[in-house]
N, C-alpha and C. Protein backbone atom coordinates (compact mmCIF):
# COMPACT_ATOMS: atom_id res chain seq x y z
N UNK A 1 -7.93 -15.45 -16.80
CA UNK A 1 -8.05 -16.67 -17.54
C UNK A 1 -8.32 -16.31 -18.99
N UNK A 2 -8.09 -16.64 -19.79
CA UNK A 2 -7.54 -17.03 -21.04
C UNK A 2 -9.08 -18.11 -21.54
N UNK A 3 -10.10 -17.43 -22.70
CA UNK A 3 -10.66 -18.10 -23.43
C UNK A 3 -10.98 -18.06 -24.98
N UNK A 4 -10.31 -19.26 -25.51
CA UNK A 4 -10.08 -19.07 -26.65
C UNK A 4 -11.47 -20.02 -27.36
N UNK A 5 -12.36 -19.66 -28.65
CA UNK A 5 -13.14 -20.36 -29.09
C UNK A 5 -12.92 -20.86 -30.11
N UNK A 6 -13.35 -21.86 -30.67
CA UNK A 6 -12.83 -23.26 -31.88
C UNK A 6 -14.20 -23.74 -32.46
N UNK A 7 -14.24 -23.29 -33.71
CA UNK A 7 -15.21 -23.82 -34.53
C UNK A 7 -15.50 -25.64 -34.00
N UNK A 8 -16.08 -26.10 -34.04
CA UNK A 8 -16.08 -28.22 -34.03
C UNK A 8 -17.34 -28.42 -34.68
N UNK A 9 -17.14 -29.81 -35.38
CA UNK A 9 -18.51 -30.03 -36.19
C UNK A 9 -20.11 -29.54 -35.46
N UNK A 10 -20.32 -29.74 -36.82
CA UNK A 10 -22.00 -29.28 -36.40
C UNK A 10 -22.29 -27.69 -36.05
N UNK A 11 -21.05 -26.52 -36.26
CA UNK A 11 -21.09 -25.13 -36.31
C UNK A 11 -21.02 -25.27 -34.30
N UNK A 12 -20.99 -25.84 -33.66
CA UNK A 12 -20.76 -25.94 -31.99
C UNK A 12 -19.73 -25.13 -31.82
N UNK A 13 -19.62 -24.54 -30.54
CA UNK A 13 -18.29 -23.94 -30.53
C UNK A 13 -17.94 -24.21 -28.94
N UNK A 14 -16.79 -24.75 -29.06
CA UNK A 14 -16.11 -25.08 -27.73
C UNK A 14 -15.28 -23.79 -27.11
N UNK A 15 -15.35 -24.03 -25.91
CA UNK A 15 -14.63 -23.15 -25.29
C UNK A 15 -13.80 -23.78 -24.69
N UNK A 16 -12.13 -23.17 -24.83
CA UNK A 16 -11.47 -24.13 -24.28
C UNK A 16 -10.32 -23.15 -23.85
N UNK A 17 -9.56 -23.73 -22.65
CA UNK A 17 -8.53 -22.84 -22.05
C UNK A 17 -6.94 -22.86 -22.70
N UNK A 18 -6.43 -22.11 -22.65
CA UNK A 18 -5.23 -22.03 -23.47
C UNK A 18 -4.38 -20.71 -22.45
N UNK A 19 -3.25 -21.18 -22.64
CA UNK A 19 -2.03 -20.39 -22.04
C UNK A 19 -2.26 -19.54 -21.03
N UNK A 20 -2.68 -20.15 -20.04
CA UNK A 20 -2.96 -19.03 -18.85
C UNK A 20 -1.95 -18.33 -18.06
N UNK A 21 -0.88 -19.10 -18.05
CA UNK A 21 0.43 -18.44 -17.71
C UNK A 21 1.03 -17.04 -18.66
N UNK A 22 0.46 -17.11 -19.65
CA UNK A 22 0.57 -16.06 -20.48
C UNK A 22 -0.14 -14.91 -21.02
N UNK A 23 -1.17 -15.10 -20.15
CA UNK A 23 -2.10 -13.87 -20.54
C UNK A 23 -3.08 -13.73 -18.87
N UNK A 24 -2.73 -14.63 -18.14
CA UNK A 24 -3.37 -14.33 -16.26
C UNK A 24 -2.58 -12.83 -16.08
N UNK A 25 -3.61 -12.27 -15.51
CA UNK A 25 -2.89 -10.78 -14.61
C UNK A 25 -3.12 -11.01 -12.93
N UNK A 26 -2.39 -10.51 -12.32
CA UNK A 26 -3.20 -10.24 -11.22
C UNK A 26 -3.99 -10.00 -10.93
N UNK A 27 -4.90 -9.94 -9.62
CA UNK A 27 -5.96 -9.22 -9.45
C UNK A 27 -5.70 -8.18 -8.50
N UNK A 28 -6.52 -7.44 -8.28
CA UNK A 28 -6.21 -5.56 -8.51
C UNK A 28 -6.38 -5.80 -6.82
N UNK A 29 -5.57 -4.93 -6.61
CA UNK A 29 -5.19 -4.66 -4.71
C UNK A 29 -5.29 -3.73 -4.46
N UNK A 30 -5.90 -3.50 -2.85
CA UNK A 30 -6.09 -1.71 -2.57
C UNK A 30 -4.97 -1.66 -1.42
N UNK A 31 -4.77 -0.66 -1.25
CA UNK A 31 -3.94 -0.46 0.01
C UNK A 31 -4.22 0.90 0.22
N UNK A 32 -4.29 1.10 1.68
CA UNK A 32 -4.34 2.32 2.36
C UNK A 32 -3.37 2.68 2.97
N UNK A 33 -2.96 4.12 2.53
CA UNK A 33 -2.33 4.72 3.20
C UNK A 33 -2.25 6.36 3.91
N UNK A 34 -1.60 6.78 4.94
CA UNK A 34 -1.65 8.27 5.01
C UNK A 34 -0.69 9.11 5.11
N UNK A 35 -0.87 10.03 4.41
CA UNK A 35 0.11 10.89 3.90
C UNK A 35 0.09 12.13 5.33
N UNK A 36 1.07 12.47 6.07
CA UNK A 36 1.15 13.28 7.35
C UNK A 36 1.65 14.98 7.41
N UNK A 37 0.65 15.19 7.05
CA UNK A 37 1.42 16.68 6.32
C UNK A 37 1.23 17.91 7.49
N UNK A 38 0.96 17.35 9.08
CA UNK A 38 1.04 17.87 9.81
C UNK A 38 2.50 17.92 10.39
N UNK A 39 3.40 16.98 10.03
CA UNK A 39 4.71 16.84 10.28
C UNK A 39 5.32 17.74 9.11
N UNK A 40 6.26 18.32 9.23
CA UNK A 40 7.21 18.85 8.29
C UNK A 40 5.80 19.40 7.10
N UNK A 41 5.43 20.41 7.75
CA UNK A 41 4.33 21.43 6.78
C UNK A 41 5.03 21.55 5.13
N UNK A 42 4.13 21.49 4.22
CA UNK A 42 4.13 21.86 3.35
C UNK A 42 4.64 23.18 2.89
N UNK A 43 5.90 23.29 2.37
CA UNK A 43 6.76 24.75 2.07
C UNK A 43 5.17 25.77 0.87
N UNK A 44 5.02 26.76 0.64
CA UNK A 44 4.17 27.12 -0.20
C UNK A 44 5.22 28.51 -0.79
N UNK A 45 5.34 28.14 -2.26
CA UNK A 45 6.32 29.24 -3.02
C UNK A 45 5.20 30.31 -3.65
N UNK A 46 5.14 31.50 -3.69
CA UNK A 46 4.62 32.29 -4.24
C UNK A 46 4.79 32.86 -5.67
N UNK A 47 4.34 32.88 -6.73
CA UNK A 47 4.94 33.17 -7.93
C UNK A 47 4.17 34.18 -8.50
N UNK A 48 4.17 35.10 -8.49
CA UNK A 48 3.32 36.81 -9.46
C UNK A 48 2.82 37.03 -8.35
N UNK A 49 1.18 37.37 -8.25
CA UNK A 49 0.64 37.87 -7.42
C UNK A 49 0.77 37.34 -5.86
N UNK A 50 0.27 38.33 -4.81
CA UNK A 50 0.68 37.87 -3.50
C UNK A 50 -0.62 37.33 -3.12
N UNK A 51 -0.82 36.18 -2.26
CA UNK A 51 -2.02 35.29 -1.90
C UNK A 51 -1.49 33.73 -2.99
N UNK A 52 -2.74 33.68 -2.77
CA UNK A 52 -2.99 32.31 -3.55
C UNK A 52 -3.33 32.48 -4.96
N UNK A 53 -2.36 32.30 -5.62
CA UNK A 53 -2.74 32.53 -7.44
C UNK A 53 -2.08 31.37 -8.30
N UNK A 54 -2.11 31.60 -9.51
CA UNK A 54 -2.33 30.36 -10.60
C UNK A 54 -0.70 30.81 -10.61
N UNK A 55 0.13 29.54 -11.18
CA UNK A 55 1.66 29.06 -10.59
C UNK A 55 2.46 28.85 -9.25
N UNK A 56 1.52 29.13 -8.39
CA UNK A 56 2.14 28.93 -6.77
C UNK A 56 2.62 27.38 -6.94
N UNK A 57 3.50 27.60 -6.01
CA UNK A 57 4.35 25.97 -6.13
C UNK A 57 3.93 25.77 -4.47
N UNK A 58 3.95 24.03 -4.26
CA UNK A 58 3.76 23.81 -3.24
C UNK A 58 4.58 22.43 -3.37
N UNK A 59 5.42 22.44 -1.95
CA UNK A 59 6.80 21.23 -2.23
C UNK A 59 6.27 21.05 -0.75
N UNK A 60 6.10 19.54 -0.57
CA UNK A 60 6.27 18.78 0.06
C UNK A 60 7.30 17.72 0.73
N UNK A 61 7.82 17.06 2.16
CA UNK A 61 8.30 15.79 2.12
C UNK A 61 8.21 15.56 3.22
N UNK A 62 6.71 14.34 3.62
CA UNK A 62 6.23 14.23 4.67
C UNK A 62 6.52 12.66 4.86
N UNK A 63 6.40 12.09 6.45
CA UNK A 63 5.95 10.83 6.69
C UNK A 63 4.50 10.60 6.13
N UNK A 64 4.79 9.18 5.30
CA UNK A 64 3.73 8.36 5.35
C UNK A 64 3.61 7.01 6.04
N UNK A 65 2.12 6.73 6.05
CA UNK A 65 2.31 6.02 7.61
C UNK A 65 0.80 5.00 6.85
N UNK A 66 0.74 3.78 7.99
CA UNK A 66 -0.17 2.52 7.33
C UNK A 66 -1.30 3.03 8.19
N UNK A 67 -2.40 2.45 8.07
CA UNK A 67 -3.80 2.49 8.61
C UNK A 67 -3.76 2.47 10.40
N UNK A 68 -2.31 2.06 10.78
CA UNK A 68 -2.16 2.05 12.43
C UNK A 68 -1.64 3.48 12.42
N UNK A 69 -0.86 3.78 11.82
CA UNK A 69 -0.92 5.67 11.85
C UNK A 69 1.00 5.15 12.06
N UNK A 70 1.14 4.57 11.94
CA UNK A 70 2.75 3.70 12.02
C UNK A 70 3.79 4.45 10.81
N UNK A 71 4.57 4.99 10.73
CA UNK A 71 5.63 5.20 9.54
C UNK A 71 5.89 4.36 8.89
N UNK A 72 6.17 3.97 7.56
CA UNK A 72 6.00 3.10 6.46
C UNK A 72 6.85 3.76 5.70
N UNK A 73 6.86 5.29 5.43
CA UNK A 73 8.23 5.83 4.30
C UNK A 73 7.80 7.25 4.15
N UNK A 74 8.22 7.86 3.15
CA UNK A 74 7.84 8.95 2.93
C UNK A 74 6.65 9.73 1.77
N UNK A 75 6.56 10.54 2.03
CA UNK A 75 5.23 10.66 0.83
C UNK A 75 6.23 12.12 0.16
N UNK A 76 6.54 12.56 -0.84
CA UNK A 76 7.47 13.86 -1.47
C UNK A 76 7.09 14.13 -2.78
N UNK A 77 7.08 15.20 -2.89
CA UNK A 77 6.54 15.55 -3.96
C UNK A 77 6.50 17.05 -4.27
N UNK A 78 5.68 17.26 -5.30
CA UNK A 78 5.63 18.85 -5.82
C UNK A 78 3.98 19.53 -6.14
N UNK A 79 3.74 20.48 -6.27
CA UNK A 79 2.32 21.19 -6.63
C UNK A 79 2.10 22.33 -7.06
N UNK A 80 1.73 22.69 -8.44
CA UNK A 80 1.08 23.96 -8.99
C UNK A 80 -0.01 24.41 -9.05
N UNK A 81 -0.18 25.47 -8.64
CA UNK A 81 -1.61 26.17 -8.31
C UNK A 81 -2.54 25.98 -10.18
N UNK A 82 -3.22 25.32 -10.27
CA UNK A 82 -4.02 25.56 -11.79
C UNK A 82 -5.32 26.33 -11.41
N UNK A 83 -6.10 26.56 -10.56
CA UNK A 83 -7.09 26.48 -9.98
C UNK A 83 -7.07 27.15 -8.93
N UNK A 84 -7.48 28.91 -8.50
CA UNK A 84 -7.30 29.18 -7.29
C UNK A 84 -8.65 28.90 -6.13
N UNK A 85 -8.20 28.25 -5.35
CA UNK A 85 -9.12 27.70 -4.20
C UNK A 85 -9.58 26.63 -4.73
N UNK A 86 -9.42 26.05 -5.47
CA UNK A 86 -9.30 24.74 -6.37
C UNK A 86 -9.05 23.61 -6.36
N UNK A 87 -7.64 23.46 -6.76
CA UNK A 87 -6.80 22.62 -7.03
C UNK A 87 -5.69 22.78 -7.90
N UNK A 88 -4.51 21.33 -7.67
CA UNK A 88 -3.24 21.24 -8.07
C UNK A 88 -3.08 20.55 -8.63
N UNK A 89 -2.62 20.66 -9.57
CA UNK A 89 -1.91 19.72 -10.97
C UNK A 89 -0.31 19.17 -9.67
N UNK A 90 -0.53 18.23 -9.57
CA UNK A 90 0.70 17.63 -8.71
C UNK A 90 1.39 16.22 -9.08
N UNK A 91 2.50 16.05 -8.42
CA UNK A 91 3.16 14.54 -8.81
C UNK A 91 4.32 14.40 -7.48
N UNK A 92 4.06 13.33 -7.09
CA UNK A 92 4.78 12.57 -5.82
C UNK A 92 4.84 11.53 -6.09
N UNK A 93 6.17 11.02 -5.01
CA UNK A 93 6.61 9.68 -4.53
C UNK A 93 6.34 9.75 -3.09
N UNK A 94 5.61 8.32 -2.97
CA UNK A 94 5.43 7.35 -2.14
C UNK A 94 6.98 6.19 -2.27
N UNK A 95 7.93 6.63 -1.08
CA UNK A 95 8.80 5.79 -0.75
C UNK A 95 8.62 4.63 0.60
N UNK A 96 8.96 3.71 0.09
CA UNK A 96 9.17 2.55 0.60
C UNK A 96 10.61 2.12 0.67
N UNK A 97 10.78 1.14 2.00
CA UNK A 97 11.90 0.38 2.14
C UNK A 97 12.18 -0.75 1.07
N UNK A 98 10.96 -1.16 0.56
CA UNK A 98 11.05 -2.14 -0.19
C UNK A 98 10.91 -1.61 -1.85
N UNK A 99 11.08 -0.13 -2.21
CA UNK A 99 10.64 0.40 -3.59
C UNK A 99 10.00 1.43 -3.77
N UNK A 100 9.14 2.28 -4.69
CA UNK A 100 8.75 3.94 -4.37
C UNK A 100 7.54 3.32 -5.49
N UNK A 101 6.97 4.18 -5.41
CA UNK A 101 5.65 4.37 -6.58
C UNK A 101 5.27 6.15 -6.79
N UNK A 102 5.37 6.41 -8.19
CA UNK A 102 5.12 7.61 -8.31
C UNK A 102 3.85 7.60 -8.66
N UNK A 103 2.89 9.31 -8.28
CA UNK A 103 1.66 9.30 -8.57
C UNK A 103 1.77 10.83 -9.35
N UNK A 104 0.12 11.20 -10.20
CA UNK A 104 0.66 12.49 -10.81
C UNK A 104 -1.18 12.42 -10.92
N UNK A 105 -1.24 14.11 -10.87
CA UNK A 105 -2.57 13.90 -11.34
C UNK A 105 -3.30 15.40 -11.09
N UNK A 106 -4.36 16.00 -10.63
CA UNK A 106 -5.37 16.98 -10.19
C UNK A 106 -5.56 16.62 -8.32
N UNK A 107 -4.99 17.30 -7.53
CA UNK A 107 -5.25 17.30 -6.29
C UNK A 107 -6.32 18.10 -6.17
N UNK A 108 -7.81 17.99 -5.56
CA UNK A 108 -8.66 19.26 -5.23
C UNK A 108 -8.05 19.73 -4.04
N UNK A 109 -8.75 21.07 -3.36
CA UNK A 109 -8.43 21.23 -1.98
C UNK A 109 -9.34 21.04 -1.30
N UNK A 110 -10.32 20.45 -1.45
CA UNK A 110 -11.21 19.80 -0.52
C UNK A 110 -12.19 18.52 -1.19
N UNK A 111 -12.09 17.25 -0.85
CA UNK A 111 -13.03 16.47 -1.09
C UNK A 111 -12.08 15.39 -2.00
N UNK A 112 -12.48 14.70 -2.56
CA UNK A 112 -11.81 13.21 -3.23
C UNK A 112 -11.11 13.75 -4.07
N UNK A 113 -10.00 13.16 -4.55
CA UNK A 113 -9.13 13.33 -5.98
C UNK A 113 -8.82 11.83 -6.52
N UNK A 114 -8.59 11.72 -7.95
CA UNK A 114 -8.17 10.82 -8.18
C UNK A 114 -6.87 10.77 -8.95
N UNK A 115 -6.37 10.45 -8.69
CA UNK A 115 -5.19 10.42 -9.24
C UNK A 115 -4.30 9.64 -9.75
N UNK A 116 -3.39 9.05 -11.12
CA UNK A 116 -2.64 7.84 -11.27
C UNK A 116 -1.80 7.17 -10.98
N UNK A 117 -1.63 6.63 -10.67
CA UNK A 117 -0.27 5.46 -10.14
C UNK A 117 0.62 5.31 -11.98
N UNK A 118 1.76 6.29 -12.19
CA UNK A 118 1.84 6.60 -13.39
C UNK A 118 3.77 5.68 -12.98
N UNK A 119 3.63 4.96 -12.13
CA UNK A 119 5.00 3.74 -12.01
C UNK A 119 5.72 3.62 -10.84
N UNK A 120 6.76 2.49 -10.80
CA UNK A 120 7.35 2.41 -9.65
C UNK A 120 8.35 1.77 -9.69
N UNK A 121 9.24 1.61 -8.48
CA UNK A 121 10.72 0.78 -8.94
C UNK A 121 10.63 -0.29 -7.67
N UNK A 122 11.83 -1.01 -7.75
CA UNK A 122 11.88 -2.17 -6.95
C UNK A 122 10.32 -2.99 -6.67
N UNK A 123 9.83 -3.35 -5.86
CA UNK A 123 9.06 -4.29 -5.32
C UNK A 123 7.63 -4.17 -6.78
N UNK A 124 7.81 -2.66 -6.93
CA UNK A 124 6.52 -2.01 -7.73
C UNK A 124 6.66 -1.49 -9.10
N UNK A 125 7.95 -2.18 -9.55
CA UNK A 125 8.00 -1.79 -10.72
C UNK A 125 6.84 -2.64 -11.68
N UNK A 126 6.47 -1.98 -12.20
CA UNK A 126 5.30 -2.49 -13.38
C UNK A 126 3.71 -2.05 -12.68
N UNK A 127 4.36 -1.36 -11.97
CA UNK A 127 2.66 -1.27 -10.87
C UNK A 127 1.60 -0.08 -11.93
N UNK A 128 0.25 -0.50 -11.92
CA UNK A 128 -0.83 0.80 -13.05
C UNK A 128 -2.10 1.05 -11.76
N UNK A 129 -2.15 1.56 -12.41
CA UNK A 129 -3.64 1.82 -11.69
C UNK A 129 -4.20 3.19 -10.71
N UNK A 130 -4.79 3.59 -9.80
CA UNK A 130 -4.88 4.99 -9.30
C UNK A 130 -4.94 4.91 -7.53
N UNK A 131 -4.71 5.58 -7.58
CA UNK A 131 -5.07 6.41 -6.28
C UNK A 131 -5.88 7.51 -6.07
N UNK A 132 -6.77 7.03 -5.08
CA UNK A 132 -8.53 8.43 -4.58
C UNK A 132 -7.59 8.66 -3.06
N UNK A 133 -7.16 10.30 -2.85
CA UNK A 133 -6.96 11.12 -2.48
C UNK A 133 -7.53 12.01 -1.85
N UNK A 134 -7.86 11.98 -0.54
CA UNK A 134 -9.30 12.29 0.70
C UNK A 134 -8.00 13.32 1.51
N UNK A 135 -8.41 14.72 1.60
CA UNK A 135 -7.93 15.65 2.26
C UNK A 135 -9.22 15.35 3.37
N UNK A 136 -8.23 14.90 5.06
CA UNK A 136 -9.25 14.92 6.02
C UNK A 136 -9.47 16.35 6.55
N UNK A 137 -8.62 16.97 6.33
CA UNK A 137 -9.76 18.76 6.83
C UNK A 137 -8.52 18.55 8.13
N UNK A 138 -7.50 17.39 8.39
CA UNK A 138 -6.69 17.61 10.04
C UNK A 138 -5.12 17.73 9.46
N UNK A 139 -4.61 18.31 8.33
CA UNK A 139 -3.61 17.35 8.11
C UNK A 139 -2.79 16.33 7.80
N UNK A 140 -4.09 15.39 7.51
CA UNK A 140 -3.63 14.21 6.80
C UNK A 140 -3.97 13.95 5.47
N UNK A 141 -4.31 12.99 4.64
CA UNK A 141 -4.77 12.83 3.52
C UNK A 141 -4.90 11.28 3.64
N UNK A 142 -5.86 10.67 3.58
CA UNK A 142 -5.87 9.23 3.26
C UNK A 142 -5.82 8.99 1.76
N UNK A 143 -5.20 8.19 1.18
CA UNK A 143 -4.64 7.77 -0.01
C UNK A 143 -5.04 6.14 -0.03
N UNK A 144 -6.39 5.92 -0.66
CA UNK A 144 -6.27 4.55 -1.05
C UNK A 144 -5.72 4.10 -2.59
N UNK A 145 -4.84 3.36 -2.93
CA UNK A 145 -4.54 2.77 -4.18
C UNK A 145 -4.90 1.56 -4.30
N UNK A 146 -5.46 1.56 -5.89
CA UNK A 146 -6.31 0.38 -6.37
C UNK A 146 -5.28 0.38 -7.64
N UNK A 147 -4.59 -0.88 -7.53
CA UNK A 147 -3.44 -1.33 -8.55
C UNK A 147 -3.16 -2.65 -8.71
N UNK A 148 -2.34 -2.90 -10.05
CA UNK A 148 -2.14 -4.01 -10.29
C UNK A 148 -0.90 -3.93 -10.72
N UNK A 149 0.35 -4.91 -10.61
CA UNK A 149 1.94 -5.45 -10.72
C UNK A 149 1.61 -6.21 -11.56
N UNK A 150 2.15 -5.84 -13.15
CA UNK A 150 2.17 -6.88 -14.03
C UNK A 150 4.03 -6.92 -14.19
């Protein structure tokens, strides 16, 4: 909502509504989802040293699936080692039947990440906002996104 203020006699000041169709946003939506990376394992590329070192690539393209554990689309994406035993500077799509949303951000390897909802097409084009990124320790990753479609 939209509040605009207006001097009126006597120095008073009214508050009064104006163009709400033009400046209302949505309000911000979460959705859960999980990313299944026990299906179709995560490829891991090695780059200089042998083990786990800084430029390892890690390519993904797993089912993602809704809070019933149900398929919903795919989760694909890419990952560079910045951080050994760390974390990944990474960026994926979340595909949908109805549109994709890309995310990009700092994956840890253990414990919350947050990460951005940096756009999307069809249903989600105009979509902002982030995604917190929970490695469950089984294979999965729960992915809640907190966003808004302007």
């Amino acid at each position: 909502m939209c509040i605009a203020l207006h001097p009126v006699r006597n120095g008073l000041i009214l508050a009064a509504l104006l163009g709400l169709t033009a400046c209302t946003q949505e309000m911000p939506q979460t959705w859960v989802t999980i990313a299944d990376a026990r299906v179709n394992k995560a490829t891991f590329v090695g780059i200089g040293n042998p083990g786990d070192s800084v430029g390892d690539i890690l390519t993904f393209d797993q089912p993602l699936l809704n809070e019933d554990m149900k398929e919903i689309g795919t989760n694909s994406g890419s990952c560079v080692r910045t951080r050994i035993g760390h974390s990944f500077q990474c960026q994926w799509t979340l595909t949908l039947d109805n549109g994709s949303i890309q995310v990009a951000g700092r994956e840890h390897d253990q414990g919350t990440s947050t990460i951005s909802i940096v756009g999307g097409t069809g249903k989600y084009t105009g979509i902002s906002g982030e995604m917190e990124s929970v490695n469950n320790n089984n294979g999965t990753f729960t992915q809640t996104l907190r966003y808004i479609i302007e």
